[in-house]
C-alpha atoms as a PDB file:
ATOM      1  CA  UNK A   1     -10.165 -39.989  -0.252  1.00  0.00           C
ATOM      2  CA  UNK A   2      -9.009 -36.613  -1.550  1.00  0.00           C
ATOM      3  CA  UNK A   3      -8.505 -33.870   0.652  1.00  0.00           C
ATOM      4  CA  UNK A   4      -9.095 -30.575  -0.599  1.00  0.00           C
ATOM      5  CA  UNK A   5      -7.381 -27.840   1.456  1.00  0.00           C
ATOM      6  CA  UNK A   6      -9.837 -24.362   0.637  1.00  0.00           C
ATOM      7  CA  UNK A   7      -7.234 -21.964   1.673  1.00  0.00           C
ATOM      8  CA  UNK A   8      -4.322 -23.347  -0.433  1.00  0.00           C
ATOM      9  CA  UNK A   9      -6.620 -23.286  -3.525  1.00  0.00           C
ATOM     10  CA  UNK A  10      -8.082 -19.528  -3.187  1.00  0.00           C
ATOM     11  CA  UNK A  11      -4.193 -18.055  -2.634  1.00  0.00           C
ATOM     12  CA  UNK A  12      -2.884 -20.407  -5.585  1.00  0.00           C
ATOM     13  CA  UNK A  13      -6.108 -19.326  -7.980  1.00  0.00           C
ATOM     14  CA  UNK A  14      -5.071 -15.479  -6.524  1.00  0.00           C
ATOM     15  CA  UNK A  15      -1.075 -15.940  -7.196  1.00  0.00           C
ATOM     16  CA  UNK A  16      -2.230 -16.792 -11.085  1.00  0.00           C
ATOM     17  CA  UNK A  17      -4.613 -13.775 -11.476  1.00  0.00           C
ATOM     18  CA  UNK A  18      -1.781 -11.994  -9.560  1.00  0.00           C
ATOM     19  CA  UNK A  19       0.998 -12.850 -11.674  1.00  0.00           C
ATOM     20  CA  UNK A  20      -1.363 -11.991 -14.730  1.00  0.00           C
ATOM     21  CA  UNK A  21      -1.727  -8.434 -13.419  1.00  0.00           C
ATOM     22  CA  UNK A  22       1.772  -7.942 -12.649  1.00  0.00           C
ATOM     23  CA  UNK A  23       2.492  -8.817 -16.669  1.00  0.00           C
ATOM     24  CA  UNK A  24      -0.193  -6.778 -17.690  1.00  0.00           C
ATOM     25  CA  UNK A  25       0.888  -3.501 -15.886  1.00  0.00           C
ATOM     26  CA  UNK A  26       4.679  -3.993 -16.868  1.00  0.00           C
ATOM     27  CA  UNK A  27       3.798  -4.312 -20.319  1.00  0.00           C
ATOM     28  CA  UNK A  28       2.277  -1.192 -19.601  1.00  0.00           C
ATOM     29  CA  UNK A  29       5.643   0.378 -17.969  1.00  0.00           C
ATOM     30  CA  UNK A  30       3.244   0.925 -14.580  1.00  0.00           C
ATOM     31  CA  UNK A  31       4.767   0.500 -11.778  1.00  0.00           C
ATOM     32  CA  UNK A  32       2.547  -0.719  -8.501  1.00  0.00           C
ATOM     33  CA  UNK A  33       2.554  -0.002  -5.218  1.00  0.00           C
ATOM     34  CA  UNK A  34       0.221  -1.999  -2.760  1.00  0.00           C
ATOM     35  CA  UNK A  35      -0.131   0.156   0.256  1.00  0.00           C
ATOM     36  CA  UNK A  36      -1.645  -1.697   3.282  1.00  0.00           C
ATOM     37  CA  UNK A  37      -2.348  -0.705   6.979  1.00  0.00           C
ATOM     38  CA  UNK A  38      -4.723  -0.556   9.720  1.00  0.00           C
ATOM     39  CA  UNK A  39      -8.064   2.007   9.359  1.00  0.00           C
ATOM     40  CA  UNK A  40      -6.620   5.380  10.765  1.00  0.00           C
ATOM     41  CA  UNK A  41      -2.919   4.694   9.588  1.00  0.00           C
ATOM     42  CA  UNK A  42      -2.676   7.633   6.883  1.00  0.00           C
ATOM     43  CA  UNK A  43      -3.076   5.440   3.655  1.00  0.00           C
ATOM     44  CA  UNK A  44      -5.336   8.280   2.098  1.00  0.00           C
ATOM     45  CA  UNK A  45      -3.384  11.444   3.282  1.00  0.00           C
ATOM     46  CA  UNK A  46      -0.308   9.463   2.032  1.00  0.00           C
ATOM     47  CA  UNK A  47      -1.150   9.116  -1.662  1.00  0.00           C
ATOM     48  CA  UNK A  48      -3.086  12.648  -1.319  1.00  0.00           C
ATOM     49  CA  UNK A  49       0.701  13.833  -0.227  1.00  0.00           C
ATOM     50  CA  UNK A  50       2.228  11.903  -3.142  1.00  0.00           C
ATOM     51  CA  UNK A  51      -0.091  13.133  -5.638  1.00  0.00           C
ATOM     52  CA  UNK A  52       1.409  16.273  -5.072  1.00  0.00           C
ATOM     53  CA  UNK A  53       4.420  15.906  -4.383  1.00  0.00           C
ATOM     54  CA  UNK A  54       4.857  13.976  -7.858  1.00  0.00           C
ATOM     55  CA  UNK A  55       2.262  15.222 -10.169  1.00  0.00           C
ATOM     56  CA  UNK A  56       5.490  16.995 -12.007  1.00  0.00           C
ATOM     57  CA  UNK A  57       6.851  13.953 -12.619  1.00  0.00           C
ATOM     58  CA  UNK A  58       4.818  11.305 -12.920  1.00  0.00           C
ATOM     59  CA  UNK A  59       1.738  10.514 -14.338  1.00  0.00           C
ATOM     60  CA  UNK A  60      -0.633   9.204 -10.895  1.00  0.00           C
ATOM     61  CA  UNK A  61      -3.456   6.944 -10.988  1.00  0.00           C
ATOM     62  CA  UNK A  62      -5.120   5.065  -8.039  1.00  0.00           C
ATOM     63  CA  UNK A  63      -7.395   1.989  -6.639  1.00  0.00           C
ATOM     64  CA  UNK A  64      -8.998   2.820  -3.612  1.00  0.00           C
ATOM     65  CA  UNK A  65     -10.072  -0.361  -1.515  1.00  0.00           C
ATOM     66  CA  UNK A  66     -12.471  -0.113   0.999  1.00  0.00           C
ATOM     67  CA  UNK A  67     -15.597  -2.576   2.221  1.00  0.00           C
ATOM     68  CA  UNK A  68     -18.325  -0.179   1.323  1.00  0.00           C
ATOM     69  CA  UNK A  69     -17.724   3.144   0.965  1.00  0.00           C
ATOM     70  CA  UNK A  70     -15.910   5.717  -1.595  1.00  0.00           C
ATOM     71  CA  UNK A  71     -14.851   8.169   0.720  1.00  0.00           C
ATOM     72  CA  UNK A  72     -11.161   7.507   0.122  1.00  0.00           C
ATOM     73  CA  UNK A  73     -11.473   7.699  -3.760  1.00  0.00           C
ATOM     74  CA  UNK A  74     -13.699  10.790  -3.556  1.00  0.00           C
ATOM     75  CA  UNK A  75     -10.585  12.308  -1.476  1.00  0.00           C
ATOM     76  CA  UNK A  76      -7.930  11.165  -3.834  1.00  0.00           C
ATOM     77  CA  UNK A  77      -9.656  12.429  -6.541  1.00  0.00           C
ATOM     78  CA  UNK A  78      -9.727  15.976  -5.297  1.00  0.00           C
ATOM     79  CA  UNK A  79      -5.741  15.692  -5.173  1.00  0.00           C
ATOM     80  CA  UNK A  80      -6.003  15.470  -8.884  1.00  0.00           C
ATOM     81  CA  UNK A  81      -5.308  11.630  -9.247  1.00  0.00           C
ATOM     82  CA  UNK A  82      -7.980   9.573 -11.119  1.00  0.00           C
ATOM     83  CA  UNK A  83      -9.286   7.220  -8.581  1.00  0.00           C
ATOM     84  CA  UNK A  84     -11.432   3.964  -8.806  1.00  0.00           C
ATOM     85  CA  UNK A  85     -12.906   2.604  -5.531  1.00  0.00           C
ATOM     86  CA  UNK A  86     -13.235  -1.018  -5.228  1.00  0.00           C
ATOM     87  CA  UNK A  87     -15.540  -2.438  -2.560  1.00  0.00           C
ATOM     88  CA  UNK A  88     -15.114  -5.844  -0.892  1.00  0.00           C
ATOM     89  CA  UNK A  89     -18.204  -5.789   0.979  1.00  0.00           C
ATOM     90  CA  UNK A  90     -17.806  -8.757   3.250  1.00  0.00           C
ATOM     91  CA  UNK A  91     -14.434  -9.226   2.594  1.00  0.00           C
ATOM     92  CA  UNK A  92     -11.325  -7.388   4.556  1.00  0.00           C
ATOM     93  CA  UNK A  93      -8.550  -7.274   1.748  1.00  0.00           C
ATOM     94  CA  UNK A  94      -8.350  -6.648  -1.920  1.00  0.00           C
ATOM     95  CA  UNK A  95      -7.433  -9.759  -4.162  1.00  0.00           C
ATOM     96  CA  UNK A  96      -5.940 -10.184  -7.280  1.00  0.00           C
ATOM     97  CA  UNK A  97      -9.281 -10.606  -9.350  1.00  0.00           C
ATOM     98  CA  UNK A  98     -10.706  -7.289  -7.951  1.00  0.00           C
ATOM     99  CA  UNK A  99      -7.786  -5.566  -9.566  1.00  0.00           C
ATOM    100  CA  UNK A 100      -7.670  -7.232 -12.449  1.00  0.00           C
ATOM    101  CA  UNK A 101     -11.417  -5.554 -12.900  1.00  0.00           C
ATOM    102  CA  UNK A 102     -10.236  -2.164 -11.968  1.00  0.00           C
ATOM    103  CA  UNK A 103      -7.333  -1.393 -14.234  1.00  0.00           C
ATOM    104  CA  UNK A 104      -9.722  -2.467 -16.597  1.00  0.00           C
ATOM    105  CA  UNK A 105     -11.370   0.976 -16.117  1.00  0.00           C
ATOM    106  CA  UNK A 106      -7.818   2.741 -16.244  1.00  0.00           C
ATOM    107  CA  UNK A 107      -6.039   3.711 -19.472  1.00  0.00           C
ATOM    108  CA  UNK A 108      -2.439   2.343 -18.333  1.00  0.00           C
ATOM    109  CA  UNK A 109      -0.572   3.927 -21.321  1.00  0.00           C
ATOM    110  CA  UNK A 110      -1.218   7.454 -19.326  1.00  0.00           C
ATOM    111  CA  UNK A 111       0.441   6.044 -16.406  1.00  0.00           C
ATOM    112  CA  UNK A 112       3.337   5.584 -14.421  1.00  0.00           C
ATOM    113  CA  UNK A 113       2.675   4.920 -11.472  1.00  0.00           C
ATOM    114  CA  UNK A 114      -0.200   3.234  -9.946  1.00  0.00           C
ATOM    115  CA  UNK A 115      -1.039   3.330  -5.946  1.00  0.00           C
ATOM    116  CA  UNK A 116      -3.554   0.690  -4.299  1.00  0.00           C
ATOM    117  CA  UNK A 117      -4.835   1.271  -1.103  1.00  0.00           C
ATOM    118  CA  UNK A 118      -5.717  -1.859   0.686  1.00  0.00           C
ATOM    119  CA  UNK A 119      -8.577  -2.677   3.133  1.00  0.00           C
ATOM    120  CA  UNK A 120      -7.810  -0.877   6.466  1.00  0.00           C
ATOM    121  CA  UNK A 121      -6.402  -4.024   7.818  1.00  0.00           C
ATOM    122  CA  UNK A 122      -3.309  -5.205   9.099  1.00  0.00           C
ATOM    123  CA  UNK A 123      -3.613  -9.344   8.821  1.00  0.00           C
ATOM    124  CA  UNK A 124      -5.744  -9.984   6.069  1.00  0.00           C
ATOM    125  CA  UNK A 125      -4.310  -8.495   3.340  1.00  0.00           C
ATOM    126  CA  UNK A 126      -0.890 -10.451   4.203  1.00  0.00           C
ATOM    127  CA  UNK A 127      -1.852 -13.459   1.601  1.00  0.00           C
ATOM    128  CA  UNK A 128      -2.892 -11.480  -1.363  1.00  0.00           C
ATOM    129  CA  UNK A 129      -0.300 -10.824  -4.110  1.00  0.00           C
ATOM    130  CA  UNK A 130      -2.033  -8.426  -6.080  1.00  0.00           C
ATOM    131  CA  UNK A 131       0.154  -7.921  -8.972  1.00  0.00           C
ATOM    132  CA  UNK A 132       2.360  -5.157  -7.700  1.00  0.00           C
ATOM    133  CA  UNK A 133       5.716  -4.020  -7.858  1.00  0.00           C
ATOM    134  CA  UNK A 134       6.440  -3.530  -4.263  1.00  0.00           C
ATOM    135  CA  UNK A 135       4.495  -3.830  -0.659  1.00  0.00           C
ATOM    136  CA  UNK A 136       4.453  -0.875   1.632  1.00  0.00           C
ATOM    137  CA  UNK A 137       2.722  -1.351   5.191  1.00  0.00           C
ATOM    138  CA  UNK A 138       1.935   1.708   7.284  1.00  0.00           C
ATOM    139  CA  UNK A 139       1.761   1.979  10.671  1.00  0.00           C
ATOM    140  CA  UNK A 140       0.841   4.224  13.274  1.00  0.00           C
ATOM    141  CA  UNK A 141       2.273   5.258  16.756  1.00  0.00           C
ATOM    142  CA  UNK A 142      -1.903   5.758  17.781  1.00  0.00           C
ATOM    143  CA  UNK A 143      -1.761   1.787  17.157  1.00  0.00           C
ATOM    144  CA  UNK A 144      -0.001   1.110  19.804  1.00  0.00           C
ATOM    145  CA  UNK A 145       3.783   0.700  20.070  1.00  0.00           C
ATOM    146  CA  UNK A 146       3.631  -3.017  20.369  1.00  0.00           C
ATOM    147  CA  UNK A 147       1.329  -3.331  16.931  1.00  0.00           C
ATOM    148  CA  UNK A 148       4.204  -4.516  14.650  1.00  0.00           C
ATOM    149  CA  UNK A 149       5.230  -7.128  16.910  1.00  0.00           C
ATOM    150  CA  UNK A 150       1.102  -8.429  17.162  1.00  0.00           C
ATOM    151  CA  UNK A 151       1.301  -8.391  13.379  1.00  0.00           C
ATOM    152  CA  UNK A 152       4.331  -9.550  12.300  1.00  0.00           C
ATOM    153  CA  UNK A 153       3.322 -11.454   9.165  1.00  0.00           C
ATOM    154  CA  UNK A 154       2.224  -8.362   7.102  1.00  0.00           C
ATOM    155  CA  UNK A 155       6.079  -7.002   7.342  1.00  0.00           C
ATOM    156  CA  UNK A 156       7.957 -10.248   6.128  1.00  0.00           C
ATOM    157  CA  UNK A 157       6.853  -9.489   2.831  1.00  0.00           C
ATOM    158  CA  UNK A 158       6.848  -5.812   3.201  1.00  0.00           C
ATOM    159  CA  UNK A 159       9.411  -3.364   1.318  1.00  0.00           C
ATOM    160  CA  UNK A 160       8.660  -0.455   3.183  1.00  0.00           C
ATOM    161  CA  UNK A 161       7.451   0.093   6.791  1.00  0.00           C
ATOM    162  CA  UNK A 162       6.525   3.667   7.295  1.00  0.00           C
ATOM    163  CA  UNK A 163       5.739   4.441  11.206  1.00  0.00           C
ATOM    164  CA  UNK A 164       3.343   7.280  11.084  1.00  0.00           C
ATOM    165  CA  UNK A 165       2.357  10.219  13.070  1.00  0.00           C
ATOM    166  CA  UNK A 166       5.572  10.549  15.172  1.00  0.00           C
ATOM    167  CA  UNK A 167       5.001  13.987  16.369  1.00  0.00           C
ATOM    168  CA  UNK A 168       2.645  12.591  18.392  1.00  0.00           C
ATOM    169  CA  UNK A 169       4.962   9.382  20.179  1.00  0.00           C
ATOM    170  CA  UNK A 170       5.079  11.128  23.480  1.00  0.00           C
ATOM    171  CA  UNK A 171       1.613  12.080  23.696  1.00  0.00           C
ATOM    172  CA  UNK A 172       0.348   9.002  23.482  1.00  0.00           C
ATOM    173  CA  UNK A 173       2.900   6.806  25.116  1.00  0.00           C
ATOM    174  CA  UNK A 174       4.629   5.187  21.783  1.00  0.00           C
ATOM    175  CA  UNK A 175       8.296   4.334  21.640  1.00  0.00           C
ATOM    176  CA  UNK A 176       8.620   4.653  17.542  1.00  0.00           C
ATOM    177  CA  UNK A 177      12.309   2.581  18.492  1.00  0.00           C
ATOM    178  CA  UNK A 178      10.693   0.063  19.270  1.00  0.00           C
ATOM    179  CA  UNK A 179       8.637   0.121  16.833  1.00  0.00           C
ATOM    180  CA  UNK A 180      11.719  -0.149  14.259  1.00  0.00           C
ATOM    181  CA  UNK A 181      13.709  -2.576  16.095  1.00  0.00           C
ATOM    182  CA  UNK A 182      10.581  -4.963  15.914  1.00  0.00           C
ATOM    183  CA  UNK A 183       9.983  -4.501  12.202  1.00  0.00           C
ATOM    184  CA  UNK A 184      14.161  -5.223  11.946  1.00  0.00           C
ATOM    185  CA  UNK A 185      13.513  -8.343  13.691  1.00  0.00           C
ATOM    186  CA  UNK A 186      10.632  -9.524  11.602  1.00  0.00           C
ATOM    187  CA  UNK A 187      12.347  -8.601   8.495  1.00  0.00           C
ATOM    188  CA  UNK A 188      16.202  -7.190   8.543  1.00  0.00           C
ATOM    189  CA  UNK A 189      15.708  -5.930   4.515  1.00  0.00           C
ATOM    190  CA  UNK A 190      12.924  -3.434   5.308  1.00  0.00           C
ATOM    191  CA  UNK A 191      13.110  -0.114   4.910  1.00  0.00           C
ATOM    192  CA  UNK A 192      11.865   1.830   7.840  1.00  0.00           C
ATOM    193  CA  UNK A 193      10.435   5.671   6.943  1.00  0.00           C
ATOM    194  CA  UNK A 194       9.466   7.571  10.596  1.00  0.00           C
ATOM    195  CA  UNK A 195       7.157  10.104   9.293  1.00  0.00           C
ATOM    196  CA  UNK A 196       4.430  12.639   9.797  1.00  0.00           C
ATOM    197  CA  UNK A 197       2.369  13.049   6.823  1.00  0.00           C
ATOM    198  CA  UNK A 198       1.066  16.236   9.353  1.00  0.00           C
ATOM    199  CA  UNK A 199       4.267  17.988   9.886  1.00  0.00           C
ATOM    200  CA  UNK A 200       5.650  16.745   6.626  1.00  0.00           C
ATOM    201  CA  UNK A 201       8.367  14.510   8.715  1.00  0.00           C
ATOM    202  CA  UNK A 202       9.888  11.615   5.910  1.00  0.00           C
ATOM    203  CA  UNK A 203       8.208  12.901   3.257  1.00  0.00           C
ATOM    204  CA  UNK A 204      11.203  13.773   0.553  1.00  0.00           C
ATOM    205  CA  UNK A 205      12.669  10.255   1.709  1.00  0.00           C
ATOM    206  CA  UNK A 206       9.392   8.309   0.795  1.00  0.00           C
ATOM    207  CA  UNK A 207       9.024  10.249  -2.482  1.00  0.00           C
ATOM    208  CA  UNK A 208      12.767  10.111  -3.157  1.00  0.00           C
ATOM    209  CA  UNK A 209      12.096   6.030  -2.459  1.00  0.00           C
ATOM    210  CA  UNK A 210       9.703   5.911  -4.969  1.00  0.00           C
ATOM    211  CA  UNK A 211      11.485   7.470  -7.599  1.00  0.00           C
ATOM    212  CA  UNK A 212      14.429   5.219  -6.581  1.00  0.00           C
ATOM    213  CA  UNK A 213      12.627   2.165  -7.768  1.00  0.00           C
ATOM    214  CA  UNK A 214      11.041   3.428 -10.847  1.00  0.00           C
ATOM    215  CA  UNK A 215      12.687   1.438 -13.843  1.00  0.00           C
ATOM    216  CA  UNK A 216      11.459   4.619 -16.299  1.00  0.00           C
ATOM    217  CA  UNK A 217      12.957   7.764 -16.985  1.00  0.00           C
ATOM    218  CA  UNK A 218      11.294  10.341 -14.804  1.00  0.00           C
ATOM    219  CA  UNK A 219       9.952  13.356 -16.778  1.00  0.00           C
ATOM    220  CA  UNK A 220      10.979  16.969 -15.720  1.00  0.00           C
END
């Protein structure tokens, strides 16, 4: 009797489709950033921030995940990034096969850098490659200072860990420390950003870690 084992096939078909986007958008010279975190944790104000901060010197575009709506795309488009919103429906993460379709719809020789914004969700997007070039998770201290340590999976694979909304910590009872030292446990190569997209807090060190790990010359 075979046994066939559903989950292992769905991640292994993903991985393929995965490592077919990743090819695609390097031969491309995109570079891909798969932002993930819970509903609430400033994914949208964070590429809004980075549109910005970077429309000088790169050329932005984005994929905007969400179950139903395109209130997150509509949003990102206003900060003068061309945005395509990809609905799951019933599904809480973006795969590789739903990307695949949406770059599809983007002209990747006008771009350097591309920014997905995962399903507000902090464990199921953990077994989706997608294709990109690094993983950041964000986090907020509203979450709960124990939230990194109930999701640890999400940050072994993680590049970047940004804590947001630290101006906040005291009013609602977070230890952001903690909050670091737990992500440090789960994974000692992280990088750890404390930031306020609000205040601005962190902001010139994500953008400055972004540039860091572009492998193109950066126009000026």
């Amino acid at each position: 009797m075979h046994i066939i084992e559903p989950h292992k096939d769905i991640i292994g078909i993903n991985k393929k489709i995965a490592d077919r986007n990743k090819k695609h958008l390097e031969s491309h010279g995109v570079f891909a950033i798969n932002i993930m975190g819970a509903i609430g944790s400033g994914k949208t104000i964070m590429i809004e921030i980075l549109a910005k901060k970077l429309k000088n010197k790169l050329k932005i575009a984005a994929i905007a995940g969400d179950v139903v709506s395109d209130l997150d795309a509509k949003r990102i488009e206003k900060a003068g990034v061309k945005s395509i919103a990809v609905n799951t429906g019933t599904e809480c993460h973006l795969d590789a096969h739903l990307i695949e379709h949406a770059i599809e719809k983007i002209n990747l020789d006008e771009i350097d850098l591309l920014l997905i914004e995962n399903v507000g969700n902090l464990v199921c997007p953990t077994d989706f490659d997608l294709g990109e070039c690094k993983k950041i998770v964000v986090v907020s201290v509203t979450e709960g200072d124990d939230t990194v340590e109930k999701h640890p999976m999400i940050f072994v694979y993680a590049d970047l860990c940004i804590i947001n909304k630290i101006d906040i910590a005291d009013a609602v009872s977070a230890d952001v420390e903690k909050m670091v030292t737990d992500a440090k446990k789960i994974n000692s190569k992280i990088k750890i950003l404390p930031t306020s997209f609000k205040t601005g807090e962190g902001v010139s060190e994500l953008v400055e870690w972004i540039l860091s790990k572009l492998h193109k010359p950066i126009r000026h």
